[in-house]
Protein backbone atom coordinates (compact mmCIF):
# COMPACT_ATOMS: atom_id res chain seq x y z
CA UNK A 1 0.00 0.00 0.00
CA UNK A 2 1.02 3.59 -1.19
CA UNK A 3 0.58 6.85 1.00
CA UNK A 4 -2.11 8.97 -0.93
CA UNK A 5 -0.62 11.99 -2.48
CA UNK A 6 -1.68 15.28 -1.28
CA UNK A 7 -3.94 15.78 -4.09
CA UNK A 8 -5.55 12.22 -3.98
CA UNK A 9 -6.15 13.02 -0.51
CA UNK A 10 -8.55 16.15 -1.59
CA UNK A 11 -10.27 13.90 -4.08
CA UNK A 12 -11.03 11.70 -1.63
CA UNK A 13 -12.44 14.64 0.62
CA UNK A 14 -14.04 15.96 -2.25
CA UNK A 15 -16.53 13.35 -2.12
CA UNK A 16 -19.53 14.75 0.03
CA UNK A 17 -21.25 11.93 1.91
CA UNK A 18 -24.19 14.06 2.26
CA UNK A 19 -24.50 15.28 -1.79
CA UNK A 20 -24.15 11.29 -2.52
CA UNK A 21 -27.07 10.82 -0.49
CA UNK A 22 -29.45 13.16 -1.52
CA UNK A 23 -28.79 12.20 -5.32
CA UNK A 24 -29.83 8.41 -4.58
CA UNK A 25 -32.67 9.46 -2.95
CA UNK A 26 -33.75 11.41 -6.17
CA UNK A 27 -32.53 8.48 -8.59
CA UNK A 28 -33.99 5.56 -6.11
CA UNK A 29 -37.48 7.90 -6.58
CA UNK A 30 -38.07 7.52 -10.00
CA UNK A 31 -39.61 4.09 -10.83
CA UNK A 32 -37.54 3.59 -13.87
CA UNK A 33 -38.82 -0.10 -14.41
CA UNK A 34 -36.31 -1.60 -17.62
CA UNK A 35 -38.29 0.03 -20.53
CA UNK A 36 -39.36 3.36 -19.05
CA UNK A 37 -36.05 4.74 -18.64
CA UNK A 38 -36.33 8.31 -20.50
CA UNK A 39 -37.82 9.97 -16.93
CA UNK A 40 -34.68 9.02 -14.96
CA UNK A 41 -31.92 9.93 -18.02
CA UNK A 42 -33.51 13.36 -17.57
CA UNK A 43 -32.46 13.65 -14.21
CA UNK A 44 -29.01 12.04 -14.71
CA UNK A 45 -28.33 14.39 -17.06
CA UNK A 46 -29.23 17.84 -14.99
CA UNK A 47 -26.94 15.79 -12.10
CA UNK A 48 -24.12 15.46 -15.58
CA UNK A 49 -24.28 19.28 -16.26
CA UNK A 50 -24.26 19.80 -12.60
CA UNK A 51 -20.66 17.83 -11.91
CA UNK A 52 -19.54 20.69 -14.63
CA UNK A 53 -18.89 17.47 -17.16
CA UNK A 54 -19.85 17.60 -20.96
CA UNK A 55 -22.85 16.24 -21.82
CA UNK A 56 -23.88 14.06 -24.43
CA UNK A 57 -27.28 12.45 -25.05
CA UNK A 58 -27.31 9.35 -27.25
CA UNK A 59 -31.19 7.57 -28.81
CA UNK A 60 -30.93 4.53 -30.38
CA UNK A 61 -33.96 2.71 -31.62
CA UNK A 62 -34.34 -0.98 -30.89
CA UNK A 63 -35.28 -1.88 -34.50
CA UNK A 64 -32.39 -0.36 -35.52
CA UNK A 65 -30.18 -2.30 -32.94
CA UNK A 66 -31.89 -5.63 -33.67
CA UNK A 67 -30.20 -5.10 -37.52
CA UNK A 68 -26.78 -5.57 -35.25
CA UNK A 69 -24.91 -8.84 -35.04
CA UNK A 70 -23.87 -8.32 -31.95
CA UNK A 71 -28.03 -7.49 -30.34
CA UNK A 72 -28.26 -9.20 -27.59
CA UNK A 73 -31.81 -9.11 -27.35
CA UNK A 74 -34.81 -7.71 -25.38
CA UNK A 75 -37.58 -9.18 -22.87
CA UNK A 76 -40.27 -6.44 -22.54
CA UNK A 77 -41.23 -4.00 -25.84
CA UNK A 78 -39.29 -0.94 -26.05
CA UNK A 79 -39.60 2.38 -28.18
CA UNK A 80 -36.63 3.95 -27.28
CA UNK A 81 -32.30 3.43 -25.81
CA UNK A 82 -31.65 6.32 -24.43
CA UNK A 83 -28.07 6.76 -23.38
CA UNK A 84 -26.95 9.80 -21.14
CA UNK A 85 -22.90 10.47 -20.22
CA UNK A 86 -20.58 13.48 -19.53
CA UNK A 87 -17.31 13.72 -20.24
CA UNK A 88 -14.23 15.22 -18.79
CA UNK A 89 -11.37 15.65 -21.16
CA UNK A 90 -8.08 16.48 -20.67
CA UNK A 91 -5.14 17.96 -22.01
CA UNK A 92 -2.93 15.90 -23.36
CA UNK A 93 -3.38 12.85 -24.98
CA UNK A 94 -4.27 9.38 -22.89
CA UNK A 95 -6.12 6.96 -22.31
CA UNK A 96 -10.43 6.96 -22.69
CA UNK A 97 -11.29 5.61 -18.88
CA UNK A 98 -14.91 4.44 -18.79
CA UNK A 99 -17.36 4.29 -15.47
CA UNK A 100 -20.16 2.75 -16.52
CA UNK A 101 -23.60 1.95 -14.96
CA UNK A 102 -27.53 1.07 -15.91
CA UNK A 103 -30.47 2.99 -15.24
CA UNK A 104 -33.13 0.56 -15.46
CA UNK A 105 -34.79 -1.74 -12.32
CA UNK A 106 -36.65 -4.51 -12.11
CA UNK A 107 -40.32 -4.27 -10.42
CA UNK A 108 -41.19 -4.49 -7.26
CA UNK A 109 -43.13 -7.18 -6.54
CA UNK A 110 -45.65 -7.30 -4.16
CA UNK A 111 -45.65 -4.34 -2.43
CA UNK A 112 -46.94 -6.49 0.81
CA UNK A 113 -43.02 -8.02 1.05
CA UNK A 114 -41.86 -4.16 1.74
CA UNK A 115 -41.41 -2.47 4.65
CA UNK A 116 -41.25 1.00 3.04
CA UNK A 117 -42.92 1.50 -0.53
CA UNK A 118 -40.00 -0.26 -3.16
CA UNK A 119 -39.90 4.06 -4.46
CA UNK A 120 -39.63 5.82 -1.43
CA UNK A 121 -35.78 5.95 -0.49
CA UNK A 122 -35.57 5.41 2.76
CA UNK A 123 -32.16 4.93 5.21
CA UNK A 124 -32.12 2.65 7.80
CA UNK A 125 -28.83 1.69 10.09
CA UNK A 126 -26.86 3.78 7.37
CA UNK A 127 -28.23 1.78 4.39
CA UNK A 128 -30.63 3.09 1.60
CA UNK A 129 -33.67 1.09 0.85
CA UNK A 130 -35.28 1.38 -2.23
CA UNK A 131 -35.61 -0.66 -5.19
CA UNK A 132 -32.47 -0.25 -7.59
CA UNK A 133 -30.49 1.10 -4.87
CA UNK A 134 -28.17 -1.79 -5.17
CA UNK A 135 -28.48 -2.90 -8.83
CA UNK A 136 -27.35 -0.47 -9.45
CA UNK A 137 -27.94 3.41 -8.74
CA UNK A 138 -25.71 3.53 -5.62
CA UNK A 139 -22.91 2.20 -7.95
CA UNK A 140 -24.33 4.70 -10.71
CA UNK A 141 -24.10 7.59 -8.08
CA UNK A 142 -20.31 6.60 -7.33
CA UNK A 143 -19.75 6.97 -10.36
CA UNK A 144 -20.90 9.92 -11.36
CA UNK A 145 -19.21 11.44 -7.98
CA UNK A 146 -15.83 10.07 -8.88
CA UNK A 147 -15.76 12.26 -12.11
CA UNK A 148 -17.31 14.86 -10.31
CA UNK A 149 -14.29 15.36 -7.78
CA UNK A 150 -12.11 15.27 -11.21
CA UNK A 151 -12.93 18.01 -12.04
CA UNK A 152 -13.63 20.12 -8.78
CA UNK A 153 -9.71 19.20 -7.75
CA UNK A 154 -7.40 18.29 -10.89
CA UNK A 155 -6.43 20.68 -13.54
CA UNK A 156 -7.60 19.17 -16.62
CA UNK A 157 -4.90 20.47 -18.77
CA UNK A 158 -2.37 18.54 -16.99
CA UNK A 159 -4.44 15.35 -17.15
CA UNK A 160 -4.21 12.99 -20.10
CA UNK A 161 -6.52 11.28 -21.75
CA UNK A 162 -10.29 11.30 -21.40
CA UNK A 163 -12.65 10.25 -18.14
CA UNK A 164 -16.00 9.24 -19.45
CA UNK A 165 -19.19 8.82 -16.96
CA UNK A 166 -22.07 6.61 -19.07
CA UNK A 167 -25.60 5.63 -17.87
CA UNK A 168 -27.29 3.49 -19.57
CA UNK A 169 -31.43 1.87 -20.25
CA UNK A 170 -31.68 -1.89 -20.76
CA UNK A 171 -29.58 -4.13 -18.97
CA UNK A 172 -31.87 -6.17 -17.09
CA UNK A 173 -33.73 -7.30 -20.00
CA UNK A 174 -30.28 -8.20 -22.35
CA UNK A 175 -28.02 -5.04 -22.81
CA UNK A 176 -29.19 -3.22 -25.54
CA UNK A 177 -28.45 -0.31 -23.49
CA UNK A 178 -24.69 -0.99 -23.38
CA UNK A 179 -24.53 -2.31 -27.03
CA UNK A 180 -26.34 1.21 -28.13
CA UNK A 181 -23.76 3.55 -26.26
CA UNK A 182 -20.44 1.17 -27.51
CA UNK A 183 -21.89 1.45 -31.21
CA UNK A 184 -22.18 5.59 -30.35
CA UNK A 185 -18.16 4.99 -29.44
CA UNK A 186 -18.15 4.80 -25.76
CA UNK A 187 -14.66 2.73 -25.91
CA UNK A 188 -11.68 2.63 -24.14
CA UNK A 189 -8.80 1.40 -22.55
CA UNK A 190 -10.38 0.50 -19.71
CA UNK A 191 -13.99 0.24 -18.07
CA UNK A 192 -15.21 0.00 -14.75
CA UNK A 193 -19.13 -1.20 -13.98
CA UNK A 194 -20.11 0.21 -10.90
CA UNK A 195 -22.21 -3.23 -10.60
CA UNK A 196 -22.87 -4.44 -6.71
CA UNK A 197 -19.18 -6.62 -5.80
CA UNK A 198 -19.46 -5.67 -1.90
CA UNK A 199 -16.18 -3.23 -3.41
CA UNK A 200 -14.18 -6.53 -4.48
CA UNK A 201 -13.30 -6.73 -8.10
CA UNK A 202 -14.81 -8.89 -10.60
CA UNK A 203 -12.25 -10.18 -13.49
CA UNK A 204 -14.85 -13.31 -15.05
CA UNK A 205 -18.43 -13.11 -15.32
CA UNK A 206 -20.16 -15.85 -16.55
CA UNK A 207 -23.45 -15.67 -18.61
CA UNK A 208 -26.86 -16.75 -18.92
CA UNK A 209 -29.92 -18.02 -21.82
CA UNK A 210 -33.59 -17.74 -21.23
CA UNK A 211 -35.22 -21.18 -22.22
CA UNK A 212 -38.60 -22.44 -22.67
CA UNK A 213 -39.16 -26.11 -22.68
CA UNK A 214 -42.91 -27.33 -24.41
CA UNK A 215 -43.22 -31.18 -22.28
CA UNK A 216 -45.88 -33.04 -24.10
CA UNK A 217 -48.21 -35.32 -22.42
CA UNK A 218 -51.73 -37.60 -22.96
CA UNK A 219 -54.61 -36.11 -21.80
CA UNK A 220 -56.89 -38.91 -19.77
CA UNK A 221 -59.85 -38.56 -17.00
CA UNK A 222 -58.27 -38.21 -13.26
CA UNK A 223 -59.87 -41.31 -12.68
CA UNK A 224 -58.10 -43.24 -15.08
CA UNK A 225 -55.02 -41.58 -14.87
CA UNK A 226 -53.06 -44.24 -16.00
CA UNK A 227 -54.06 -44.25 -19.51
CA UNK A 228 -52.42 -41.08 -19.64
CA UNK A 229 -49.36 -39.63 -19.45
CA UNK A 230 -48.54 -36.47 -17.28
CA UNK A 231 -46.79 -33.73 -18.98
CA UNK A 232 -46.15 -32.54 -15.24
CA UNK A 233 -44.60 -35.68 -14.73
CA UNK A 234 -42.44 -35.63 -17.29
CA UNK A 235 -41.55 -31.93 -16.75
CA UNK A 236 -40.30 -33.71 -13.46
CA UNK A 237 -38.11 -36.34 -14.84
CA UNK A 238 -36.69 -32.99 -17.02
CA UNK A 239 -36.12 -30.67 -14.01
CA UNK A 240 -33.90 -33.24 -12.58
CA UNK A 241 -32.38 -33.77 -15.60
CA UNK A 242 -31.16 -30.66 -16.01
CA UNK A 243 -30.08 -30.16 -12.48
CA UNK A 244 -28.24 -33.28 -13.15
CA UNK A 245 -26.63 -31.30 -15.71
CA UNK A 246 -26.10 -28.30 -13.77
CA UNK A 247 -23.96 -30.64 -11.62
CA UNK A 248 -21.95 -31.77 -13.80
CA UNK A 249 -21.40 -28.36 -15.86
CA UNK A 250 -20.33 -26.67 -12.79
CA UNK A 251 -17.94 -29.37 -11.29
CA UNK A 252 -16.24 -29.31 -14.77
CA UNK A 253 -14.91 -25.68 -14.23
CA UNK A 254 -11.67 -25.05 -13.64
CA UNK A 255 -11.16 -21.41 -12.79
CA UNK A 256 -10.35 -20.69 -9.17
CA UNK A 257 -12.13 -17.74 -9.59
CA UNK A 258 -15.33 -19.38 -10.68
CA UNK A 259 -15.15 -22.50 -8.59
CA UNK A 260 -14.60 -20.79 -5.37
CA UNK A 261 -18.38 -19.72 -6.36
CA UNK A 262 -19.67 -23.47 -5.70
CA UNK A 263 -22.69 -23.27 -8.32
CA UNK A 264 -20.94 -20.90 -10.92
CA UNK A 265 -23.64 -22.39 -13.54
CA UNK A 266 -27.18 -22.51 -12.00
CA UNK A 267 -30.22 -24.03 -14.18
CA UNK A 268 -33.66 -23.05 -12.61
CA UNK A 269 -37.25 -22.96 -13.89
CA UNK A 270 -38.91 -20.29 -12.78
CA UNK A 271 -42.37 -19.96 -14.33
CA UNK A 272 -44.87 -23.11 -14.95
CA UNK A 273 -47.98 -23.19 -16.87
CA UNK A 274 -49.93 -26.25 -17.91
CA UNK A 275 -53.28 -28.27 -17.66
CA UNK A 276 -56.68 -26.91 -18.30
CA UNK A 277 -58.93 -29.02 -16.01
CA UNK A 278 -58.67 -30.08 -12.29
CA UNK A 279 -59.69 -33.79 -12.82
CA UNK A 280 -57.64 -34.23 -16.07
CA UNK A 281 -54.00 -35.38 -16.86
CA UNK A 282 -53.09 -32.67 -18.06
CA UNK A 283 -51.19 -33.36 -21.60
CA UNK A 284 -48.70 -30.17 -22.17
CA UNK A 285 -46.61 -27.89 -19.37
CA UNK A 286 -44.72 -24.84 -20.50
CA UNK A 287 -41.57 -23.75 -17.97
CA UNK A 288 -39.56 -20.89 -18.62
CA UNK A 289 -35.83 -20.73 -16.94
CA UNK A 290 -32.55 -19.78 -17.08
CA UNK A 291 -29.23 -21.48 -18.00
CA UNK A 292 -26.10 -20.49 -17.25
CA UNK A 293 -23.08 -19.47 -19.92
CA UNK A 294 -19.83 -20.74 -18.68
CA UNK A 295 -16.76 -18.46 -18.67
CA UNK A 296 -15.07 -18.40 -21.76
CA UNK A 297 -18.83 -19.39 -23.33
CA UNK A 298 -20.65 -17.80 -26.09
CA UNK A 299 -24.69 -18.18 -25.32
CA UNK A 300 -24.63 -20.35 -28.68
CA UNK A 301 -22.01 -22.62 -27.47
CA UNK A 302 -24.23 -22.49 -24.02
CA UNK A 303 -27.45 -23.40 -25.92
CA UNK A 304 -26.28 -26.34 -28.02
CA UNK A 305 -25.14 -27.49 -24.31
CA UNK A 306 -28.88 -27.13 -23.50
CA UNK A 307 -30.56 -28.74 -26.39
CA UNK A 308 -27.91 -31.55 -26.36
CA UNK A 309 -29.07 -32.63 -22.59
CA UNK A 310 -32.59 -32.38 -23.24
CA UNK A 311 -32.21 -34.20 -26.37
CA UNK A 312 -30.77 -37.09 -24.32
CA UNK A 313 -33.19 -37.23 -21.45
CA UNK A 314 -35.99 -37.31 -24.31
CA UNK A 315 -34.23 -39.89 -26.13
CA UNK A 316 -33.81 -42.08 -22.84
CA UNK A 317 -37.93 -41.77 -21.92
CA UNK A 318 -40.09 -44.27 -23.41
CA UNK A 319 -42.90 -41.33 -24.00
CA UNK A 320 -40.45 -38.64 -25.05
CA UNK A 321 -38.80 -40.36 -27.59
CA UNK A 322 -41.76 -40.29 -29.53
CA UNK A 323 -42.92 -37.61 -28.38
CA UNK A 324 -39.45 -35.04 -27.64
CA UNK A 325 -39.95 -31.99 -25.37
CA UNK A 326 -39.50 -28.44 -27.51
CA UNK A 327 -36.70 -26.41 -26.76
CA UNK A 328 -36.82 -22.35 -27.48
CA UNK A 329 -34.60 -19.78 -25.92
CA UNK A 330 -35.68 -16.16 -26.37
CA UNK A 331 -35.06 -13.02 -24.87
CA UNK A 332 -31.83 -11.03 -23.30
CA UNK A 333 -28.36 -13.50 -24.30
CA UNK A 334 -25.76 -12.74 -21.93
CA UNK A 335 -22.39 -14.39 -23.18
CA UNK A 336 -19.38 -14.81 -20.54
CA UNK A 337 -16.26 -12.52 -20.26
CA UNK A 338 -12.75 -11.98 -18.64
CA UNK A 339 -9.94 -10.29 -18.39
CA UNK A 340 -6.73 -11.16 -16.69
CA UNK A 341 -6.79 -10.98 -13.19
CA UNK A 342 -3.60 -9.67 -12.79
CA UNK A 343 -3.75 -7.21 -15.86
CA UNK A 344 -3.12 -3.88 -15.47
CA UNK A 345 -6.93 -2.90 -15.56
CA UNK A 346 -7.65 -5.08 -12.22
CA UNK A 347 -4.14 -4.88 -10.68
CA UNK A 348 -4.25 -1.09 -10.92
CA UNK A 349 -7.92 -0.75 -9.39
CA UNK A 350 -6.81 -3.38 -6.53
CA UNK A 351 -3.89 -0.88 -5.26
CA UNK A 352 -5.94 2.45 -5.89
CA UNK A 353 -8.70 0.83 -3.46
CA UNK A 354 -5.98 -0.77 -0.93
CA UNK A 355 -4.12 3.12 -0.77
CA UNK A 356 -7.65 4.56 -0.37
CA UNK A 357 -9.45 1.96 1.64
CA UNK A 358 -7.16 0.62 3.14
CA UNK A 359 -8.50 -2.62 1.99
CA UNK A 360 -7.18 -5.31 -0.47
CA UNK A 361 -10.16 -6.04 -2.77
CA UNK A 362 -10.17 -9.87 -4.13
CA UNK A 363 -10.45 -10.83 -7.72
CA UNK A 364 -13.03 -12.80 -8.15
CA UNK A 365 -15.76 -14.02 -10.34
CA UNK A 366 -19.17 -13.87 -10.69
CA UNK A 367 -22.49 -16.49 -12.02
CA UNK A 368 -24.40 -13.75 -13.58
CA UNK A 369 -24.25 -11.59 -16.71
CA UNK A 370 -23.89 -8.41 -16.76
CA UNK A 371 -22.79 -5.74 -19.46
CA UNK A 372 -18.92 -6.68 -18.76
CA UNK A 373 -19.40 -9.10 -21.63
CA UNK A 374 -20.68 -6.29 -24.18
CA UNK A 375 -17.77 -3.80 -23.67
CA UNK A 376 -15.26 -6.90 -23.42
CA UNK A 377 -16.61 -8.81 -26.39
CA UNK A 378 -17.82 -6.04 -28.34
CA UNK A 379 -16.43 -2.79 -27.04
CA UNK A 380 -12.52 -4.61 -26.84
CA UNK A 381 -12.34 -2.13 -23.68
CA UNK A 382 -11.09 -4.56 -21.16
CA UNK A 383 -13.69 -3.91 -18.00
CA UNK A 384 -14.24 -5.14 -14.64
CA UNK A 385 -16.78 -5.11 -12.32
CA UNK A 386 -16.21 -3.03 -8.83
CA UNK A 387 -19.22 -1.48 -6.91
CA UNK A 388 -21.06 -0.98 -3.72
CA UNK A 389 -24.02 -3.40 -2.02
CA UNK A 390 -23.74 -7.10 -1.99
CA UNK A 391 -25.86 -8.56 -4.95
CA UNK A 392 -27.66 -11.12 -2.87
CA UNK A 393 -30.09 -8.43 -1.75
CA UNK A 394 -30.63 -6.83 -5.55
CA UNK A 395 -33.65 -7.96 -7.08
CA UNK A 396 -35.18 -8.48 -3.64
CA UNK A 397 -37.88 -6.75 -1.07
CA UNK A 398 -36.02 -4.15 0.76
CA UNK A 399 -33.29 -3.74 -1.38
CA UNK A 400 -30.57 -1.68 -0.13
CA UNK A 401 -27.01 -0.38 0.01
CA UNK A 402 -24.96 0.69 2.49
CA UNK A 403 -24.08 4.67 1.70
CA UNK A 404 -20.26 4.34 3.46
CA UNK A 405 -19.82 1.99 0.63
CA UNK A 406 -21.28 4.01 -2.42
CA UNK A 407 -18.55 6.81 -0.53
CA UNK A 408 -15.84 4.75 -0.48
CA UNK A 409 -16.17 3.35 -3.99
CA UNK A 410 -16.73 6.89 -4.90
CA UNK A 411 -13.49 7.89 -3.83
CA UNK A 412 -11.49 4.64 -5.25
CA UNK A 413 -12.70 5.46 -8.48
CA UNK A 414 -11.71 8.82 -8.20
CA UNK A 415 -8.08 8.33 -7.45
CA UNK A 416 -8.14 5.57 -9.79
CA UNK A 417 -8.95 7.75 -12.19
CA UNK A 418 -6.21 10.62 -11.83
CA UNK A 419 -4.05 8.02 -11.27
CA UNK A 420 -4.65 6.11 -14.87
CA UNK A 421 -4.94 10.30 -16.57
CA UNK A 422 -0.90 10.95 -15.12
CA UNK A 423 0.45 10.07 -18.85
């Protein structure tokens, strides 16, 4: 560990616990549900103009996207991509340094499982609670604060290079966001994704495909239930199946990073639908689920991995073989991504964080996709993943983050950054 310098010490008190606050309060406020993200890019662009960064405003419409190899795909019907950053250049030439974070929440749920309304910030035992607060505006707001203190301390003509703040729509439904704003040529030389990491660094994330199976069954009274065959029952024998599957997938890994997880590749189903009468066997069941991309995966590669082991389980069954379950996958595609751990990108984050926080972050990896894989695999801007919250309560009632760590990722990334723009 490395004494701050006198002037990473005033970016570090340049970071106003109390401003940090108040602006996730205002983001956390605005129900920006993935697909209604224009009211809340408003706002982060007033808070853009504010920091005294140059803003840029970015629309993108899906049906133009969806033209692009590289579309990752969408779950819900969208109109518009709208992509808000602010830029701080300096003056010589360097590197472009990218902080980037998403806009867009999922719901709520029932409002019955909260113990303050999901869109009324509220802070409790020094953590906000409101949905996205975690995934991801407290990251979003550290962010944005780290570029802020930029330029409120350094003198941009002796900085090199370019510091680019980017918020964007669309990640929790596939990306389209991110693939929008790196096709508008927000690229660098390195990215950080203020994601939820509990302020350790993420070098692998693996990936995920939404699947629907169609199980096929024969329909026969209740009462003479053996004369037919129970899709339920043979969505049964594929659930286990495919956990079977998961087993094996995720045993085969060999990445410390990604086996220290335990279950780096989860399979679940997650929505059911079937029968159409109480007292009948019911002869078709939909379920809808996820399956996990390994690292170092494309989602095609992950999908013929899918079809191959429900191919076999149907081809094993006496009733399926005739009769073979159908396979779709739809929606978002997140493929895997890494960079090396101990490449400058991660190394150099690690020891700005250890000087500021007098913590050494770990390098680790994560079982979920995230827009990494987009500015890795399409951007080539190596990018990790280095936030505040712990993603185990994102997605969840009572959602929350704990504000000392959207202030002390805040001020990482701000010494991070002068320390990358030295040239």
């Amino acid at each position: 560990m490395a004494e701050p310098s006198p002037l990473e010490r005033r970016l570090v008190e340049a970071i106003d616990p109390a401003r940090l606050e108040a602006e996730l309060r205002a983001v956390v406020a605005i129900p920006s549900i993935t697909g209604d993200e224009g009211p809340i890019q408003d706002l982060v662009a007033r808070l853009v103009e504010e920091a005294g960064l140059e803003l840029e405003r970015v629309e993108t419409h899906p049906d133009e996207l969806a033209r692009d190899p590289g579309f990752p795909g969408i779950e819900i019907p969208r109109t518009r991509l709208p992509v808000v950053a602010g830029r701080l250049r300096g003056g010589r030439p360097g590197p472009r340094l990218l902080v980037v974070g998403h806009v867009d929440v999922v719901p709520p749920g029932d409002p019955a499982t909260w113990t303050t309304p999901a869109f009324e910030p509220a802070v409790r035992d020094g953590a906000l609670y409101g949905r996205g607060a975690c995934d991801m505006k407290g990251g979003l707001i550290s962010a944005l604060a780290a570029v802020r203190a930029l330029v409120a301390v350094a003198d941009p003509a002796r900085l090199a290079g370019e510091a680019v703040f980017v918020a964007v729509p669309a990640e929790e439904d596939g990306g389209a966001g991110m693939l929008a704003a790196i096709r508008a040529g927000y690229i660098g030389e390195m990215a950080v994704i203020t994601e939820p990491t509990r302020l350790d660094v993420v070098v692998t994330q693996a990936g995920a495909i939404t699947f629907r199976l169609t199980v096929p069954g024969k329909a026969a009274h209740a009462s003479m239930r053996r004369e037919g065959v129970s899709a339920l029952g043979k969505l049964e024998y594929l659930h286990a199946v495919l956990r079977e599957d998961e087993a094996v997938r995720s045993a085969s890994e060999t990445d410390p990073v990604m086996r220290a997880i335990g279950l780096p590749y989860p399979t679940i189903i997650g929505r059911v639908s079937g029968g159409d009468w109480a007292s009948s066997v019911p002869d078709r069941m939909v379920a809808e689920g996820r399956y996990g991309v390994r690292a170092g995966q494309t989602s095609e590669e992950a999908e013929v991995e899918l079809r191959a082991a429900i191919s076999r389980a149907c081809a094993g069954d006496e009733f399926l073989r005739d009769h073979p379950a159908r396979v779709e996958v739809f929606g978002g595609r997140f493929d895997s991504a890494r960079v090396d751990p101990d490449g400058p990108l991660p190394s150099s984050l690690v020891a700005a964080a250890a000087d500021v926080d007098g913590r050494l972050p770990r390098r680790i990896g994560v079982p979920y996709g995230a827009d990494m894989r987009l500015l890795v695999n399409e951007g080539a801007t190596p990018t990790v993943i280095f936030g505040p919250g712990d993603v185990r309560v994102a997605h969840a009632a009572d959602e929350h983050v704990p504000l000392e760590e959207v202030v002390r990722c805040a001020r990482v990334l701000a010494v991070w950054l002068h320390r990358q723009m030295q040239g």
